[in-house]
Protein backbone atom coordinates (compact mmCIF):
# COMPACT_ATOMS: atom_id res chain seq x y z
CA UNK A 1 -129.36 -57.95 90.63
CA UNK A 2 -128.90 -56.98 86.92
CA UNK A 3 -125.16 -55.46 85.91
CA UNK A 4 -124.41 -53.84 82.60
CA UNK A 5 -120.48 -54.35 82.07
CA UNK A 6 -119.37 -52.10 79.15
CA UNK A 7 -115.41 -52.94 79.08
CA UNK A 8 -113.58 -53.46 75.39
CA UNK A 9 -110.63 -54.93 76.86
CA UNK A 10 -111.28 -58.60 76.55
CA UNK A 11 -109.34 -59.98 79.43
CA UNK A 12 -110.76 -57.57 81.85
CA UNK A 13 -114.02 -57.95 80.65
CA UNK A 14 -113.96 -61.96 80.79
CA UNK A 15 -112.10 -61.63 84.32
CA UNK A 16 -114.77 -59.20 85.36
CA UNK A 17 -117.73 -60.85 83.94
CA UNK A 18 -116.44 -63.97 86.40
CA UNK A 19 -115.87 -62.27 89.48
CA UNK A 20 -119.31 -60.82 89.28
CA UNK A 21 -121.55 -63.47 88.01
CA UNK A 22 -121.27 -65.36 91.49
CA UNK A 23 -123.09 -62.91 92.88
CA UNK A 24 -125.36 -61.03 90.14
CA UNK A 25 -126.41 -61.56 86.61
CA UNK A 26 -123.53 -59.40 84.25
CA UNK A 27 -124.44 -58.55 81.14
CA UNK A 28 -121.09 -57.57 79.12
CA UNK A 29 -120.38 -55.80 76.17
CA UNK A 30 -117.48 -53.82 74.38
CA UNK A 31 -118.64 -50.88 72.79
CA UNK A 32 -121.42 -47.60 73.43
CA UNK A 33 -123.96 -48.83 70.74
CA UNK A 34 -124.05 -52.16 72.18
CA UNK A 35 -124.56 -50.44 75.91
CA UNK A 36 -127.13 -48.12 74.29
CA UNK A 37 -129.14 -50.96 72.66
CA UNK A 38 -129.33 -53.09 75.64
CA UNK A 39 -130.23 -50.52 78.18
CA UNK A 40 -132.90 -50.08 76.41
CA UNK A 41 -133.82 -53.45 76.33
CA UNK A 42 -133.69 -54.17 79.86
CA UNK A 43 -133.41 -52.81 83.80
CA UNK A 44 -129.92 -52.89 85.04
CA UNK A 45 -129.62 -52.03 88.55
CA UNK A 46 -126.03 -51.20 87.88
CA UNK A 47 -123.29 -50.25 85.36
CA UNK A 48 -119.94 -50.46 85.27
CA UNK A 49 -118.50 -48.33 82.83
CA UNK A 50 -115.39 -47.83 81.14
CA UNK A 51 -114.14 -44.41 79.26
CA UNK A 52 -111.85 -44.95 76.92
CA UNK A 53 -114.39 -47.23 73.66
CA UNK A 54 -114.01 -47.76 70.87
CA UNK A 55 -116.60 -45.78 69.54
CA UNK A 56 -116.68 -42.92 72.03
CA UNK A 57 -116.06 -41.48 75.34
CA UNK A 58 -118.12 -42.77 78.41
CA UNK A 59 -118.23 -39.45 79.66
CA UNK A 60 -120.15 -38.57 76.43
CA UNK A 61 -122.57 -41.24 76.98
CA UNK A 62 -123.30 -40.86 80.70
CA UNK A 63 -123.90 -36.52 79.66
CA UNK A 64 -126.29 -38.19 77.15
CA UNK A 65 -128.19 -41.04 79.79
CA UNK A 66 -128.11 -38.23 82.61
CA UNK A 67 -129.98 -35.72 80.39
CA UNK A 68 -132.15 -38.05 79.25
CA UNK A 69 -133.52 -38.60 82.94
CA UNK A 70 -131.47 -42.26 83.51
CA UNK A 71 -131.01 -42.42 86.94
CA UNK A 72 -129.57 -46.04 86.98
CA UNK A 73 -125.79 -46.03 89.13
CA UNK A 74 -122.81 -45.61 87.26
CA UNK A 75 -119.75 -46.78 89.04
CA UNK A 76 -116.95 -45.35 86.25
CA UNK A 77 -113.94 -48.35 86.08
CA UNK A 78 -111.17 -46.67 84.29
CA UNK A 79 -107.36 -46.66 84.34
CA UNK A 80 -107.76 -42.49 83.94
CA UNK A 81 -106.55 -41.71 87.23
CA UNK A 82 -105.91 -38.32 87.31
CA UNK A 83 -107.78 -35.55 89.33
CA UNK A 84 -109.49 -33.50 86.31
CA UNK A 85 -110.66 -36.90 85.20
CA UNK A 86 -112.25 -38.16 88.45
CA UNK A 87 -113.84 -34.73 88.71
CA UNK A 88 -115.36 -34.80 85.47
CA UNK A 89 -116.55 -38.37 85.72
CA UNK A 90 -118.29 -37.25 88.93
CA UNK A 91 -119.65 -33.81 87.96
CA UNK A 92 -121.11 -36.28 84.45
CA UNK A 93 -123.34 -37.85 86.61
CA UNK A 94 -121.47 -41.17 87.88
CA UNK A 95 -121.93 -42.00 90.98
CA UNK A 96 -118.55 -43.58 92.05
CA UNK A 97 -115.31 -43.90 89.94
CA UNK A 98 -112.99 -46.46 90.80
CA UNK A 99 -109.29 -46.29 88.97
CA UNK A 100 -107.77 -49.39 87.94
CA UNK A 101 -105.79 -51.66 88.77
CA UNK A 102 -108.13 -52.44 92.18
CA UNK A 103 -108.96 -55.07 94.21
CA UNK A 104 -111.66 -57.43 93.34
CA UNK A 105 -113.04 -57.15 96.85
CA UNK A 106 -112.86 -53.07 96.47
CA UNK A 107 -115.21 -53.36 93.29
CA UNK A 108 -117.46 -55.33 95.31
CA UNK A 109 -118.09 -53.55 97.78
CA UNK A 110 -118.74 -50.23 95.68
CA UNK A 111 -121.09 -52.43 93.74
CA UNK A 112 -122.89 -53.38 97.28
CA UNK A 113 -122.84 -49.44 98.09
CA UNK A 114 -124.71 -48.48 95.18
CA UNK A 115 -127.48 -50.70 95.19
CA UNK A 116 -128.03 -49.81 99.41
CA UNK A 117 -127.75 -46.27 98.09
CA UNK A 118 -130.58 -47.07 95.47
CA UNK A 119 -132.72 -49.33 97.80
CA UNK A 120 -132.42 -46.30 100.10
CA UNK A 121 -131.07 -48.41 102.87
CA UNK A 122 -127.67 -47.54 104.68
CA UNK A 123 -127.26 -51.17 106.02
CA UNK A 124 -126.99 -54.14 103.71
CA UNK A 125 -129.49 -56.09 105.08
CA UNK A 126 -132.78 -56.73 103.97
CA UNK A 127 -136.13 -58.41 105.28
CA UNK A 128 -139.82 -58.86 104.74
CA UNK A 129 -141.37 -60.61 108.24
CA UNK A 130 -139.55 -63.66 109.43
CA UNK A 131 -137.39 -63.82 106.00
CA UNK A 132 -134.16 -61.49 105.69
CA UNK A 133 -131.01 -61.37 103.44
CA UNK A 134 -127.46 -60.41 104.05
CA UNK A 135 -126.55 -58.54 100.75
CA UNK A 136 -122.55 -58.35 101.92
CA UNK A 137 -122.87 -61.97 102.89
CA UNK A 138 -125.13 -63.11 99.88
CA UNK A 139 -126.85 -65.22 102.40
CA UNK A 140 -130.85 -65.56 103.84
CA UNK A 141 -132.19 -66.45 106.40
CA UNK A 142 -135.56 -67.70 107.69
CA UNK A 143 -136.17 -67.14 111.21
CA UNK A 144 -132.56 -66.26 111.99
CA UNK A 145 -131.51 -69.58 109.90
CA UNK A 146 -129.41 -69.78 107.15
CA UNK A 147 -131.68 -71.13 104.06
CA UNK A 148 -130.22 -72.93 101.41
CA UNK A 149 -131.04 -72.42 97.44
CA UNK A 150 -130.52 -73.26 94.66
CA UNK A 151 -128.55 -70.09 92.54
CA UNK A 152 -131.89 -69.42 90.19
CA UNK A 153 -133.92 -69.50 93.84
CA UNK A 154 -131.19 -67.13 94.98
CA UNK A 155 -131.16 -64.68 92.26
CA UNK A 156 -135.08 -64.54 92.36
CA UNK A 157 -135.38 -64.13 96.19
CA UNK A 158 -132.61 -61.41 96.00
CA UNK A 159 -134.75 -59.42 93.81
CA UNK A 160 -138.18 -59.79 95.44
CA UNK A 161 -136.42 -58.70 98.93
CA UNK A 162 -135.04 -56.07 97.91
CA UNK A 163 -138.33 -54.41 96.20
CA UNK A 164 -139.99 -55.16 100.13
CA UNK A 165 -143.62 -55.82 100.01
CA UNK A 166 -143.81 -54.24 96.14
CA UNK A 167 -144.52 -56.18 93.26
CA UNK A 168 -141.45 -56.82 90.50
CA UNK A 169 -142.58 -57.90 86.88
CA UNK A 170 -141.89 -60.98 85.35
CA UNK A 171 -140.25 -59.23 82.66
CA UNK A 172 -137.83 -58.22 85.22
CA UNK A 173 -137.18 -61.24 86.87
CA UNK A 174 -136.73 -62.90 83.70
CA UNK A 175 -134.51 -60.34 83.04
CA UNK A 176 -132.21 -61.71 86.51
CA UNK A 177 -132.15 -64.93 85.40
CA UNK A 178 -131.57 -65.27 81.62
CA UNK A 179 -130.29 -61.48 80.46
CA UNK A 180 -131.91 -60.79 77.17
CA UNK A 181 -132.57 -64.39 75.92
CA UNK A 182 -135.41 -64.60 73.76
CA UNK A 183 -135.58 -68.72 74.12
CA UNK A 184 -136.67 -69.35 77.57
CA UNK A 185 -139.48 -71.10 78.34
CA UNK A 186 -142.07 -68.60 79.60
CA UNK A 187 -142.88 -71.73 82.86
CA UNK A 188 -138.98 -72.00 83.95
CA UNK A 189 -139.78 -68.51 86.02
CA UNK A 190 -143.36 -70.60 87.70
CA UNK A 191 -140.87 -73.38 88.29
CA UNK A 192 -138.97 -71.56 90.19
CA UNK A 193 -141.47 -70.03 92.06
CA UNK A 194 -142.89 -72.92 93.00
CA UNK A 195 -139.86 -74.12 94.72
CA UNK A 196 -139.57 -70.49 96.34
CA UNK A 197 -143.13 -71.53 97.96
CA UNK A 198 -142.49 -75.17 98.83
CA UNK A 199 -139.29 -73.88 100.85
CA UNK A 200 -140.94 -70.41 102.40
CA UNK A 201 -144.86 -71.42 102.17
CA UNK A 202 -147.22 -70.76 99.89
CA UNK A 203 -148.59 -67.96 101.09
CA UNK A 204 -145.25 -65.59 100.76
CA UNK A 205 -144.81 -65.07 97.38
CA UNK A 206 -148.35 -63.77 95.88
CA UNK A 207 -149.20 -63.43 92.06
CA UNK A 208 -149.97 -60.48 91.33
CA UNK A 209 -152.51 -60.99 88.32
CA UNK A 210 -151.09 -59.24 84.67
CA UNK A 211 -147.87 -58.46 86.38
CA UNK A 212 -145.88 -60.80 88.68
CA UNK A 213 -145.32 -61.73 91.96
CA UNK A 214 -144.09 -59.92 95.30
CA UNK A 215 -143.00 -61.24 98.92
CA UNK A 216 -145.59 -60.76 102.06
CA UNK A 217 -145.00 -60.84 105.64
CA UNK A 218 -146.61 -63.86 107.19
């Protein structure tokens, strides 16, 4: 899962960036230019946004993505903790506002509750056949065993369950793995897919031609 982080504080936002990179691909940045230029430059599945920027209000910005059909989750992070605020956040568009200081574990699990809420799932647990994955847990399993893989195989496997049986780009699990960076070589994503396939069987991840791939049921 792709996160868009938009925190100026730079301690937060290198504390934050941390805590969630060992279990999604963050992309940070401090300011609402930056967020608008990179939104439009990739999927996030999330964001995490903060009010108070440098060069605006969030609420101003999440008015502006809301009206302009964006229907990406916005979990507001903000130390604005008073009623009118929380309202207004809400009433924006955002889907959850969470005041800070919180618990690591809190942010978390809001995180895990929008992306259910988005996969249209109430339970965080996914599957396709004999293959499911524990999104609380970060864990899969084949045939009710735990797998093990390596974190690209993770982050790839994570996406492709969660879409079920449809197909995801390559753009967009590109995307999972490197962020925006122009430099990778376009075979690391085949490597990866190959090991995917030597560890689950050929047959369960299928190319589909001019797009990408997607997971099948045995």
């Amino acid at each position: 899962m792709y996160l868009l982080l938009v925190e100026d504080d730079l301690n937060l936002g290198k504390a934050l960036t941390k805590l969630l990179n060992t279990h999604y691909r963050v992309h940070w940045v401090r300011d609402l230019e930056s967020a608008r230029s990179h939104l439009k430059a990739a999927d996030y599945d999330v964001i995490l946004l903060d009010l108070g920027l440098p060069d605006g209000d969030g609420v101003g910005w999440l008015r502006s993505l809301r009206a302009a059909n964006c229907n990406t989750p916005v979990l507001i992070v903000t130390a604005r903790d008073a009623l009118d605020d929380r309202v207004r956040g809400l009433d924006t568009g955002a889907d959850d506002y969470l005041v800070k200081p919180f618990e690591p574990e809190e942010l978390l699990a809001r995180i895990r509750v929008l992306l259910r809420r988005k996969s249209g799932r109430a339970q965080p647990k996914f599957s396709v056949g004999n293959l499911s994955f524990d999104a609380e847990s970060h864990q899969f399993y084949l045939d009710g065993q735990p797998v093990s893989l390596t974190p690209k195989e993770h982050q790839i496997l994570a996406v492709l369950i969660q879409a079920g049986e449809k197909p995801v780009s390559r753009e967009r699990l590109s995307q999972q793995l490197y962020g925006l960076d122009q430099g990778v070589d376009s075979n690391t994503l085949e490597v990866h897919i190959h090991g995917l396939r030597k560890l689950l069987g050929k047959e369960r991840i299928e190319t589909v031609r001019g797009f990408g791939y997607k997971l099948v049921a045995p």
